[in-house]
PDB file of N, CA and C in Angstrom:
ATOM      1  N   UNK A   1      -2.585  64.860  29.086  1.00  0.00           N
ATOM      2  CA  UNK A   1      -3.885  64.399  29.478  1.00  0.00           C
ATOM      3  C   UNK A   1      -4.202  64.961  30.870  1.00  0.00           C
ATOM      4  N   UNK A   2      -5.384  65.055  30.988  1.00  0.00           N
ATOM      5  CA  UNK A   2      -5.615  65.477  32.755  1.00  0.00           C
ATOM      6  C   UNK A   2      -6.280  64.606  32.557  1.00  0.00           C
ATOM      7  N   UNK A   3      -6.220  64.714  34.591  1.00  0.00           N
ATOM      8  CA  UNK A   3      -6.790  63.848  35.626  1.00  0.00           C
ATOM      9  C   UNK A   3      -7.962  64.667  36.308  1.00  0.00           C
ATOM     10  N   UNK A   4      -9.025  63.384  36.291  1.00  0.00           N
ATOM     11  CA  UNK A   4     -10.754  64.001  37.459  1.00  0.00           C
ATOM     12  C   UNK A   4     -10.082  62.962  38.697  1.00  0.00           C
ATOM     13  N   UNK A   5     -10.398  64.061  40.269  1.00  0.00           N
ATOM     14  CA  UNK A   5     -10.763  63.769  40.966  1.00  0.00           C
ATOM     15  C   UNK A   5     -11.905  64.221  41.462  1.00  0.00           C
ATOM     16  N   UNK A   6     -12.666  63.494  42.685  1.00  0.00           N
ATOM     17  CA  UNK A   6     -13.724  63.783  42.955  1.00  0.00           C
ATOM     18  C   UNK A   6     -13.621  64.470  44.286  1.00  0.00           C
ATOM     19  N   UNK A   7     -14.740  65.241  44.708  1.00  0.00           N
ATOM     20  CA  UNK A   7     -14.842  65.844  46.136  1.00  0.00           C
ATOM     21  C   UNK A   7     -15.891  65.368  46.657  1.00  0.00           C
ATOM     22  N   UNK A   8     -16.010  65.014  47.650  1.00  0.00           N
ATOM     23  CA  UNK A   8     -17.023  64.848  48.862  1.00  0.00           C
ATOM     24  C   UNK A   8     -17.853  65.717  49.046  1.00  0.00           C
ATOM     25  N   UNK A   9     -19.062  65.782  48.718  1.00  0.00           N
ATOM     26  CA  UNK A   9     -20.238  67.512  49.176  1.00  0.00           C
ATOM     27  C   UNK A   9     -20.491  66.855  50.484  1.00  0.00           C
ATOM     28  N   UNK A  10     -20.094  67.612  51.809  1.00  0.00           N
ATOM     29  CA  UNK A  10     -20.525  67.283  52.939  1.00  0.00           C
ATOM     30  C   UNK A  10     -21.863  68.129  52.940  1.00  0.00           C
ATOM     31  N   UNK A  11     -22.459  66.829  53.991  1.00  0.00           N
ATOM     32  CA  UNK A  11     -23.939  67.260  54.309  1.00  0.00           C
ATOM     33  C   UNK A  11     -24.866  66.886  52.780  1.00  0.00           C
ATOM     34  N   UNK A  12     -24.247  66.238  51.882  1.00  0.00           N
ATOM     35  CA  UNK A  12     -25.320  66.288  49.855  1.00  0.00           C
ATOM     36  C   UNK A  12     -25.266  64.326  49.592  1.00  0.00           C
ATOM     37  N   UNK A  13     -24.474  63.858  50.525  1.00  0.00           N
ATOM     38  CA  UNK A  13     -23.954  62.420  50.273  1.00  0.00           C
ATOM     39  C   UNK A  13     -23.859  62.497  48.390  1.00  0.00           C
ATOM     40  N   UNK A  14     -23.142  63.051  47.694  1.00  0.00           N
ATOM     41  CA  UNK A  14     -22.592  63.145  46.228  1.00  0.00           C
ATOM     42  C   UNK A  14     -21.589  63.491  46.489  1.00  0.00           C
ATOM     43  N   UNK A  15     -21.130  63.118  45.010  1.00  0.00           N
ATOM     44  CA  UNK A  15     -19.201  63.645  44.503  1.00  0.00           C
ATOM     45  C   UNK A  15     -19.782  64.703  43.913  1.00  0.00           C
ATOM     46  N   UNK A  16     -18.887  65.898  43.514  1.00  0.00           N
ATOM     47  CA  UNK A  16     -18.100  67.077  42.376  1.00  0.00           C
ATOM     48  C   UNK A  16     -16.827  66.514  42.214  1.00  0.00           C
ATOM     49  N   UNK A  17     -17.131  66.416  40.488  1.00  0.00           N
ATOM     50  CA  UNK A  17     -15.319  65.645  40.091  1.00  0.00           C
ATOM     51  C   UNK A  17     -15.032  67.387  39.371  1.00  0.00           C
ATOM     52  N   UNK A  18     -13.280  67.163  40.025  1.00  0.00           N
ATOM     53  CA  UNK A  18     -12.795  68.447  39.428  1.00  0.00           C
ATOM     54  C   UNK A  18     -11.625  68.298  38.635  1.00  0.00           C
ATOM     55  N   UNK A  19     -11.306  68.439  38.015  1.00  0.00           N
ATOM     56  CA  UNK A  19     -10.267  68.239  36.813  1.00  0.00           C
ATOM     57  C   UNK A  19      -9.037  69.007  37.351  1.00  0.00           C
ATOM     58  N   UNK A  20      -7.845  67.822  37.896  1.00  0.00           N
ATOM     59  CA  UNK A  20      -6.710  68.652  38.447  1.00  0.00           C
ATOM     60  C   UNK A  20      -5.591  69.127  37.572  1.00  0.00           C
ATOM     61  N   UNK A  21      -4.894  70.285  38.389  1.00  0.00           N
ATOM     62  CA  UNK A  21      -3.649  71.330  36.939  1.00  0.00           C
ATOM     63  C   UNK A  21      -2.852  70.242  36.838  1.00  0.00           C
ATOM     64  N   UNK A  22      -2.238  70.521  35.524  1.00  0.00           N
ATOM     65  CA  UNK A  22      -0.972  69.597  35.323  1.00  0.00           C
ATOM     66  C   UNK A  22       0.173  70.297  35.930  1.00  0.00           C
ATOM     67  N   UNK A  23       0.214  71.494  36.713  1.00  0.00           N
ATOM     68  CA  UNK A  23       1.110  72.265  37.321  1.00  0.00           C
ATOM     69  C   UNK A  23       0.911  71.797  38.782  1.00  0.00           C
ATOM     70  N   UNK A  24       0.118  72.051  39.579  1.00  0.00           N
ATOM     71  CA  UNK A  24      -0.357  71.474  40.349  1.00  0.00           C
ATOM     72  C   UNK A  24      -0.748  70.073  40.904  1.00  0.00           C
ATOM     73  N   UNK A  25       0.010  68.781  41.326  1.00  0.00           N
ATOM     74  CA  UNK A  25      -0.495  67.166  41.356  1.00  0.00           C
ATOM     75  C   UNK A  25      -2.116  67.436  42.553  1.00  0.00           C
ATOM     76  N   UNK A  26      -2.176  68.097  43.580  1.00  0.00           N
ATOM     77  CA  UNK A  26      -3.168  68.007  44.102  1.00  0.00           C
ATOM     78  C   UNK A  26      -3.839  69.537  43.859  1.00  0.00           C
ATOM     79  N   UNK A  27      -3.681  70.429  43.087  1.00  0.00           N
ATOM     80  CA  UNK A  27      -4.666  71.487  42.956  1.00  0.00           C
ATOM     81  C   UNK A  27      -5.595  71.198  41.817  1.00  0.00           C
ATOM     82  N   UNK A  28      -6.336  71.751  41.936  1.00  0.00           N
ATOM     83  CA  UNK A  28      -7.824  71.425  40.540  1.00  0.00           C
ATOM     84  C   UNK A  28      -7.654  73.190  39.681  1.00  0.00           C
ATOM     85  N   UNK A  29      -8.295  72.969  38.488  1.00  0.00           N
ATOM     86  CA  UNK A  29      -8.097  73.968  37.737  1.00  0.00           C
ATOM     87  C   UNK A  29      -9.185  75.204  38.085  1.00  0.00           C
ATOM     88  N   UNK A  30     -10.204  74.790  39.139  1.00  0.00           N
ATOM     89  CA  UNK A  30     -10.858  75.816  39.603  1.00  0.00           C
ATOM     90  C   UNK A  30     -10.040  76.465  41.206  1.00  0.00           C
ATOM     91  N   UNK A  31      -9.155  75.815  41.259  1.00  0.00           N
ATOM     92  CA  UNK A  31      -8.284  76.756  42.685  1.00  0.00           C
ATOM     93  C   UNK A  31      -8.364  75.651  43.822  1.00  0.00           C
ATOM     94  N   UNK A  32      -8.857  74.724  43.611  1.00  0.00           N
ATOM     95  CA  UNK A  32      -9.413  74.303  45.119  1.00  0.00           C
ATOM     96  C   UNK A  32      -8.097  73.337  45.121  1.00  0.00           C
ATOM     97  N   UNK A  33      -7.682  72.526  46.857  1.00  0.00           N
ATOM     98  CA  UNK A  33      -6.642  71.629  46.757  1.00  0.00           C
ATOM     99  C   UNK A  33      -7.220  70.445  47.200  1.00  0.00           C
ATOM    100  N   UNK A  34      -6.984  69.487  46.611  1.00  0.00           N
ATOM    101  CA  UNK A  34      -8.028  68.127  47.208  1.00  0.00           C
ATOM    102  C   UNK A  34      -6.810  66.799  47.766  1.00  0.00           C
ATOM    103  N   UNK A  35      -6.879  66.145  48.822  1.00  0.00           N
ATOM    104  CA  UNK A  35      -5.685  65.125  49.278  1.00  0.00           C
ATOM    105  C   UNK A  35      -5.120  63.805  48.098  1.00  0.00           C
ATOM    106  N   UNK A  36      -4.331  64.313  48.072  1.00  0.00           N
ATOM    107  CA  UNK A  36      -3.931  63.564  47.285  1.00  0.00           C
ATOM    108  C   UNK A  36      -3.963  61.529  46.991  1.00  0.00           C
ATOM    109  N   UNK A  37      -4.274  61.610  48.761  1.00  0.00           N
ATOM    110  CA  UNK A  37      -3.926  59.974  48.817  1.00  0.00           C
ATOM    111  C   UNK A  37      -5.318  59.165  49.163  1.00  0.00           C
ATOM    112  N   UNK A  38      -6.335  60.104  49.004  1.00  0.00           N
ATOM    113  CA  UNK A  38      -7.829  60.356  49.917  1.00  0.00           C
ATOM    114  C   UNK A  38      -8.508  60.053  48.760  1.00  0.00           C
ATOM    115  N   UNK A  39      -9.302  59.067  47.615  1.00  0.00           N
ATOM    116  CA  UNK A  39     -10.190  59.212  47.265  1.00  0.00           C
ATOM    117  C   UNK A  39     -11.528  59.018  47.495  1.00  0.00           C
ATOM    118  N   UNK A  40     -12.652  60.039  47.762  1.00  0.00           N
ATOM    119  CA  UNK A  40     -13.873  59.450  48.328  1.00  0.00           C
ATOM    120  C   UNK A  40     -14.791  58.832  47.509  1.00  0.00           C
ATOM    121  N   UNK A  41     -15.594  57.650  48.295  1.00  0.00           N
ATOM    122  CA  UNK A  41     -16.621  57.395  47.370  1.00  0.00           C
ATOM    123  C   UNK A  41     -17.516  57.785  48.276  1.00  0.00           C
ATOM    124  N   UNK A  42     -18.859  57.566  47.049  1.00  0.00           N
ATOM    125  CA  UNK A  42     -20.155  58.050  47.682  1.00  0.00           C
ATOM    126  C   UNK A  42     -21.099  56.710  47.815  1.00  0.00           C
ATOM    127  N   UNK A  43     -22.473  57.425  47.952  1.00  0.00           N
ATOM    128  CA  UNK A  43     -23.308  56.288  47.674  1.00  0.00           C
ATOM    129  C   UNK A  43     -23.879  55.988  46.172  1.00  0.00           C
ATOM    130  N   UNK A  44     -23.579  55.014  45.867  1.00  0.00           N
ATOM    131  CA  UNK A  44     -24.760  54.874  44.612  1.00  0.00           C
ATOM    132  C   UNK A  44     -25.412  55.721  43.442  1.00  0.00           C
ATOM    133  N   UNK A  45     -26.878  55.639  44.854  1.00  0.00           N
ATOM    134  CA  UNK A  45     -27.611  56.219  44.485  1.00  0.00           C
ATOM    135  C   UNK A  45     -27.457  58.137  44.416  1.00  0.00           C
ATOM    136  N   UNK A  46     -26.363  58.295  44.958  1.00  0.00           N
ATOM    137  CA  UNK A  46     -26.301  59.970  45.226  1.00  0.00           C
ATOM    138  C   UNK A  46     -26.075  60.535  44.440  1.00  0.00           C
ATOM    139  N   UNK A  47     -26.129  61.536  43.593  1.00  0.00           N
ATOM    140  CA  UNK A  47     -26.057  62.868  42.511  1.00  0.00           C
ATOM    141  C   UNK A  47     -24.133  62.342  41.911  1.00  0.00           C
ATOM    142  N   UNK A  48     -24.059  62.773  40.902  1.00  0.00           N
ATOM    143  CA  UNK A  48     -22.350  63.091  40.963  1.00  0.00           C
ATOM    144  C   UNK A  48     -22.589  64.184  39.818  1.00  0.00           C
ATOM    145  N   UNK A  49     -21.788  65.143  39.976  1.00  0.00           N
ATOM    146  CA  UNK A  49     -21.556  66.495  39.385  1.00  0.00           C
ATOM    147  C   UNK A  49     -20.709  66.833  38.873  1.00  0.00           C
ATOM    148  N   UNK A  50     -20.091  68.034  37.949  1.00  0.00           N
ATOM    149  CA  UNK A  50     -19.200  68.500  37.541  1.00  0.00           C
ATOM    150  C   UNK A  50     -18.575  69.739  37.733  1.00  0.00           C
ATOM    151  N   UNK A  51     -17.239  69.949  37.993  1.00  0.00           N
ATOM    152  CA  UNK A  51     -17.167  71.466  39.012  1.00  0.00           C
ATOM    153  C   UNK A  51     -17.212  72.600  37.565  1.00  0.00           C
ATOM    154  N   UNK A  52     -18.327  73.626  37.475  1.00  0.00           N
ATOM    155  CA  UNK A  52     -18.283  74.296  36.741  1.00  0.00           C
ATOM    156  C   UNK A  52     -17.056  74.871  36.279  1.00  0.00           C
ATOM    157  N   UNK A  53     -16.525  75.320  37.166  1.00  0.00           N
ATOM    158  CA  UNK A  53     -15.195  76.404  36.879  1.00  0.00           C
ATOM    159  C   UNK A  53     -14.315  75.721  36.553  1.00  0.00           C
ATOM    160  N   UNK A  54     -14.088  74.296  37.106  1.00  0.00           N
ATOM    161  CA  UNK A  54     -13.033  73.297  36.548  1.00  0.00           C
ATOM    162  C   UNK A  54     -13.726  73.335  34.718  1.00  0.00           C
ATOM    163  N   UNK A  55     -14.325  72.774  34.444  1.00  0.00           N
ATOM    164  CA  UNK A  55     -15.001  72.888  33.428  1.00  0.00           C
ATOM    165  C   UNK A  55     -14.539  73.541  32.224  1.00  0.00           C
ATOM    166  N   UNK A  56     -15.057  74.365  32.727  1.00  0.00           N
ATOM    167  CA  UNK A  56     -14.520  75.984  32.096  1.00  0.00           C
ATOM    168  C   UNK A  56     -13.123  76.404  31.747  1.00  0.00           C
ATOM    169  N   UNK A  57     -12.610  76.207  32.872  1.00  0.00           N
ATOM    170  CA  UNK A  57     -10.882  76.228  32.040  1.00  0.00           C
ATOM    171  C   UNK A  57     -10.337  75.063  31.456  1.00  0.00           C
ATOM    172  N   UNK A  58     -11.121  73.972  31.637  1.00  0.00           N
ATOM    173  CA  UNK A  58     -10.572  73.104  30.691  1.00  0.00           C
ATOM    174  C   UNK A  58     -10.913  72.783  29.339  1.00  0.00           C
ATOM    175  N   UNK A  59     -12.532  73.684  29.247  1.00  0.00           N
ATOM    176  CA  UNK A  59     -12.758  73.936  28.205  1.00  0.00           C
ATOM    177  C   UNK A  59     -11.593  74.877  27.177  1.00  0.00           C
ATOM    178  N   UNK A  60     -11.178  76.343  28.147  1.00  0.00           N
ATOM    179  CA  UNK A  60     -10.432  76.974  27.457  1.00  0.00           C
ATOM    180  C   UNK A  60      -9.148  76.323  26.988  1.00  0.00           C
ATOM    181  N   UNK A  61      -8.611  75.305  28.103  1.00  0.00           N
ATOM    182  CA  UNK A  61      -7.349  75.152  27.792  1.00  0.00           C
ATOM    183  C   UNK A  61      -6.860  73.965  26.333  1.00  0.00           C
ATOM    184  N   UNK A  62      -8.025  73.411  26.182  1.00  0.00           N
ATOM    185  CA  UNK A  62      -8.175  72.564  24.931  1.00  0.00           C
ATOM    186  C   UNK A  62      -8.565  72.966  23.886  1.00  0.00           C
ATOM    187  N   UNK A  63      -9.208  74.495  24.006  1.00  0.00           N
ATOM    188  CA  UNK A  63      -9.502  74.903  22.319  1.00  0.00           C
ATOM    189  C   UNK A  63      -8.073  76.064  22.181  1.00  0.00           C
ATOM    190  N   UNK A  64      -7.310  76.447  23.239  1.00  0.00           N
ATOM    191  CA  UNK A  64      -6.503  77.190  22.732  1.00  0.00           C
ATOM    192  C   UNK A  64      -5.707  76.258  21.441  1.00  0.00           C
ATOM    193  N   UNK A  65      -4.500  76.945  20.612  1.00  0.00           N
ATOM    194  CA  UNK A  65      -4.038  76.444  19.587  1.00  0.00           C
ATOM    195  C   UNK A  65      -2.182  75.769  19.944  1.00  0.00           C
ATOM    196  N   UNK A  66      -2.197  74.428  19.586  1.00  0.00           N
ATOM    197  CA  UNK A  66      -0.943  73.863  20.253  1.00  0.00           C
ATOM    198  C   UNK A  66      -0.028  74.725  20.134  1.00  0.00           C
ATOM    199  N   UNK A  67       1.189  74.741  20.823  1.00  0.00           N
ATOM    200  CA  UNK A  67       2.461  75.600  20.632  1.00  0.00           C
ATOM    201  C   UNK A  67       3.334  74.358  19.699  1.00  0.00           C
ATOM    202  N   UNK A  68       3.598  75.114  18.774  1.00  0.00           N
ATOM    203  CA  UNK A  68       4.569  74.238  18.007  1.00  0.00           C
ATOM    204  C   UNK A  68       6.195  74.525  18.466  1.00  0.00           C
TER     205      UNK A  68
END
């Protein structure tokens, strides 16, 4: 299973949640490294987003075909 954490957009008051590697405990599947012990919240009312590129490889990594 993976894990979403979220990022802080400084200066946007919103999250980008990024979907972290299962190789990686604090890297995300788009490259970025986020603190591990740090989760931010936002406001409310503020935007929350999805990190494209995280996205994207997690799209790929769930239609590839299981290894038996």
């Amino acid at each position: 299973m993976y894990e979403m954490r979220p990022e802080l957009l400084t200066g946007r008051c919103g999250l980008l949640w990024h979907v972290l590697a299962k190789t990686a405990p604090s890297g995300t599947l788009c490259g970025i490294r986020l603190p591990r012990d740090h989760i931010p919240a936002a406001d409310p009312e503020a935007a929350e987003r999805y990190c494209a590129p995280c996205m994207a490889a997690f799209r790929a990594a769930v239609q590839q075909p299981a290894e038996a």
